[in-house]
N, C-alpha and C. Protein backbone atom coordinates (compact mmCIF):
# COMPACT_ATOMS: atom_id res chain seq x y z
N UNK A 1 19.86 4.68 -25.37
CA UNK A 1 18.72 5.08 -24.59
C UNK A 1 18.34 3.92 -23.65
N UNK A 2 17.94 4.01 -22.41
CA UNK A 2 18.13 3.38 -21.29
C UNK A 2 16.25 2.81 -21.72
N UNK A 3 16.31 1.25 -21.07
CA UNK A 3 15.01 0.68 -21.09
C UNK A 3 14.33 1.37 -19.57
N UNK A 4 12.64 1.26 -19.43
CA UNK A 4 12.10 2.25 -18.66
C UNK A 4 12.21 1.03 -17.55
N UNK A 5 11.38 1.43 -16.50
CA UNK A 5 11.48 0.39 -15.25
C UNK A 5 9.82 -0.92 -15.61
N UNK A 6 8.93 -0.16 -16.11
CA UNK A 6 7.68 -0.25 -16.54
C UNK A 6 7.79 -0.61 -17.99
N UNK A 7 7.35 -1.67 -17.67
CA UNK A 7 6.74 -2.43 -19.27
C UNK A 7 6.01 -2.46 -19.50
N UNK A 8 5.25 -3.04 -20.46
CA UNK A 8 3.72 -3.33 -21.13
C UNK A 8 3.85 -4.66 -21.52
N UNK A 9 2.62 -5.38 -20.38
CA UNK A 9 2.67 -6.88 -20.61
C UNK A 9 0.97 -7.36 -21.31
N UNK A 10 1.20 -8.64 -22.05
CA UNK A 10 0.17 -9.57 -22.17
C UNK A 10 -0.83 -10.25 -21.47
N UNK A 11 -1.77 -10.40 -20.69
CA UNK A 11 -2.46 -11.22 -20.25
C UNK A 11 -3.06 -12.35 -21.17
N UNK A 12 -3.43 -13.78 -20.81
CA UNK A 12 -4.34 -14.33 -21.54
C UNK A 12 -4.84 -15.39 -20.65
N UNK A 13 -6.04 -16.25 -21.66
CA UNK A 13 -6.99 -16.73 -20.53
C UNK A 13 -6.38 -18.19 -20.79
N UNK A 14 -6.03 -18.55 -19.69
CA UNK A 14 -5.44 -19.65 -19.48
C UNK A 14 -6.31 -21.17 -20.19
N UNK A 15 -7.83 -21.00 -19.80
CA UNK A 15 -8.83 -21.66 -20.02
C UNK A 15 -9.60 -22.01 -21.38
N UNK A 16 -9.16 -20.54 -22.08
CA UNK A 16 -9.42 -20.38 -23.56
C UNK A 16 -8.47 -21.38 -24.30
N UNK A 17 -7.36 -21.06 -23.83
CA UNK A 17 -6.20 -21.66 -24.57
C UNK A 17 -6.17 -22.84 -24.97
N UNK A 18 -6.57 -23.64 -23.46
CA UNK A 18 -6.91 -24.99 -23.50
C UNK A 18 -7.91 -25.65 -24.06
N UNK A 19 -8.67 -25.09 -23.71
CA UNK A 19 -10.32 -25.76 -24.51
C UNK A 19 -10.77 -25.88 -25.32
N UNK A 20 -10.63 -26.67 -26.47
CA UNK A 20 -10.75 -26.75 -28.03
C UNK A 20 -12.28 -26.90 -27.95
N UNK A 21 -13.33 -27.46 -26.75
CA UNK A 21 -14.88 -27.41 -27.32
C UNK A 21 -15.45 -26.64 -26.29
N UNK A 22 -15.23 -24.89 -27.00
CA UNK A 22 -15.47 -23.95 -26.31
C UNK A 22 -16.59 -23.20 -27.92
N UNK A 23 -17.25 -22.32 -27.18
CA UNK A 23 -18.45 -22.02 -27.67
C UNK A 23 -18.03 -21.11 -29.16
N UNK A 24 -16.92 -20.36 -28.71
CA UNK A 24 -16.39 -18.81 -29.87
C UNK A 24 -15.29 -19.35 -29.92
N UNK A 25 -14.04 -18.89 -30.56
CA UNK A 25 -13.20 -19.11 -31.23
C UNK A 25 -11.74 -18.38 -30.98
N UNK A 26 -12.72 -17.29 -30.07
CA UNK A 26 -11.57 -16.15 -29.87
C UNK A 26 -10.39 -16.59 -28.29
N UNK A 27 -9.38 -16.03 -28.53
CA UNK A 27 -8.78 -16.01 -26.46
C UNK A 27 -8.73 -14.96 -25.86
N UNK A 28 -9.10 -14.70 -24.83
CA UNK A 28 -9.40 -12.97 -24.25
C UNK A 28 -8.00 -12.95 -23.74
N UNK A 29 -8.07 -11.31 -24.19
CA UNK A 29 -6.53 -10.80 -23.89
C UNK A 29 -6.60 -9.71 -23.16
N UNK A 30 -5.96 -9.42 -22.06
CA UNK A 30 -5.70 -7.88 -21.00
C UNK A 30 -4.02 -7.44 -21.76
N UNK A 31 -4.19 -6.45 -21.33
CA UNK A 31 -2.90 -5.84 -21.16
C UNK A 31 -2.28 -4.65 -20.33
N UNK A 32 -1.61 -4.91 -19.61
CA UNK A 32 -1.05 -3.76 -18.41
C UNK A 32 0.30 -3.74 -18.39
N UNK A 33 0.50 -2.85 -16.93
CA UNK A 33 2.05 -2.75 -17.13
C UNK A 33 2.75 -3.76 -15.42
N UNK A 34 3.66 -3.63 -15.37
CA UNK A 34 4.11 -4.14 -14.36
C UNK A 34 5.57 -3.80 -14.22
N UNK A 35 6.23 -3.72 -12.74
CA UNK A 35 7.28 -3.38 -12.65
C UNK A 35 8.17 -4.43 -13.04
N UNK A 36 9.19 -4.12 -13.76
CA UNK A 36 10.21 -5.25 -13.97
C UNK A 36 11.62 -5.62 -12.76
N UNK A 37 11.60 -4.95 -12.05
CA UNK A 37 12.51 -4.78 -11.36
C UNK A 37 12.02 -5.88 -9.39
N UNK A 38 10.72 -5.11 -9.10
CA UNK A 38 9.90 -5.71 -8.47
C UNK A 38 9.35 -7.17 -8.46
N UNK A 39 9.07 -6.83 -9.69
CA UNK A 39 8.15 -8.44 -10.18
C UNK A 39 9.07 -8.75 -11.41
N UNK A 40 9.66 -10.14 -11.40
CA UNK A 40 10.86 -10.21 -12.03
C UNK A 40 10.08 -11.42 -12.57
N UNK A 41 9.21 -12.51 -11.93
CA UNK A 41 8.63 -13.74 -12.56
C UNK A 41 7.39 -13.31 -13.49
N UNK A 42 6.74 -14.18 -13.87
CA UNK A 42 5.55 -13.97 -15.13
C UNK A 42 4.40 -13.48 -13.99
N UNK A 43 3.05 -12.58 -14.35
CA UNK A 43 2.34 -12.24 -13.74
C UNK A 43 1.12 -13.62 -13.90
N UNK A 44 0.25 -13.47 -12.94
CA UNK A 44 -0.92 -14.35 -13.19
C UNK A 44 -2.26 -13.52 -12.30
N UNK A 45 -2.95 -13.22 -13.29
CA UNK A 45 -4.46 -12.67 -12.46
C UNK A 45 -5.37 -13.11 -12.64
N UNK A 46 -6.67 -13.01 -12.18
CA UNK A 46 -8.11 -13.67 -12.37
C UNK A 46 -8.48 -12.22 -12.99
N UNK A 47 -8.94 -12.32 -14.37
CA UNK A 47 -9.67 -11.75 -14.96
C UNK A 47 -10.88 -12.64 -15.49
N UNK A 48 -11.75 -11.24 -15.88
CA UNK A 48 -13.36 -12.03 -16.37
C UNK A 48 -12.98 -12.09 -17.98
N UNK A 49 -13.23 -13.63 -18.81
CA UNK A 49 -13.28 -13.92 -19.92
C UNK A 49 -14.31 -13.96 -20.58
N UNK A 50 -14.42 -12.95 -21.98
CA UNK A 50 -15.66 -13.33 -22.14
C UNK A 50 -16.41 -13.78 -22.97
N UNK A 51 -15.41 -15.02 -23.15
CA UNK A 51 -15.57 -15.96 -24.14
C UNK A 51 -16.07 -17.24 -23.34
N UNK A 52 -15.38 -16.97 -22.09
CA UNK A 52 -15.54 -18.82 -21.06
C UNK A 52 -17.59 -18.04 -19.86
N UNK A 53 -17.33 -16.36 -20.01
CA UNK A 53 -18.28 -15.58 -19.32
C UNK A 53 -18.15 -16.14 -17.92
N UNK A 54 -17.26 -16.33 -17.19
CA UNK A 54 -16.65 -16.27 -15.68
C UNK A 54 -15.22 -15.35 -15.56
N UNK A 55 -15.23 -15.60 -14.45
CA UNK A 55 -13.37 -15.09 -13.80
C UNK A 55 -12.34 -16.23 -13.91
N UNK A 56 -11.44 -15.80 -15.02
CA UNK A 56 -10.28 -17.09 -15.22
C UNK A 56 -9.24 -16.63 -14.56
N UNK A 57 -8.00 -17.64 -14.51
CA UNK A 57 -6.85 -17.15 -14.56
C UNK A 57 -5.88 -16.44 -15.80
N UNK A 58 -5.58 -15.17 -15.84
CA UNK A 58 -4.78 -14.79 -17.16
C UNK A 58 -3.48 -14.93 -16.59
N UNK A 59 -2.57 -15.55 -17.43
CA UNK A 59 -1.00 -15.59 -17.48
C UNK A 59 -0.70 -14.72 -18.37
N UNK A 60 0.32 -13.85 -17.90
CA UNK A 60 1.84 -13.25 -18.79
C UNK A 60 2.07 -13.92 -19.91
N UNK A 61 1.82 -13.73 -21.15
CA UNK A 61 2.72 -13.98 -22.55
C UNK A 61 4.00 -13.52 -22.73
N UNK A 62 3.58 -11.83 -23.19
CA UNK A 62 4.65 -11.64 -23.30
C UNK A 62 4.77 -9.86 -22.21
């Protein structure tokens, strides 16, 4: 069975990750899809975290 063109990717907050003296404990996570064929490198968006409560950058995990 053939893989689809459309995946289902990870977002996370770049800022969370880093910051060990951050208020909560948690890392905010998105998840969408993206073309694989199109977009062949890792995605990166500004989503709102709302753990840091601004607009971060989320990177592609997985």
């Amino acid at each position: 069975m053939a893989k689809g063109v459309r995946i289902v990717i990870t977002l996370e907050c770049t800022e969370c990750r880093t910051n060990s003296s951050k208020r909560s404990q948690g890392v905010s996570r998105y998840t969408t899809t993206k073309n694989r064929r199109n977009t062949t490198s890792r995605l990166e968006l500004k989503k709102f975290c709302t753990h840091c409560n601004k607009h971060t950058v989320h990177k592609e995990i997985k």
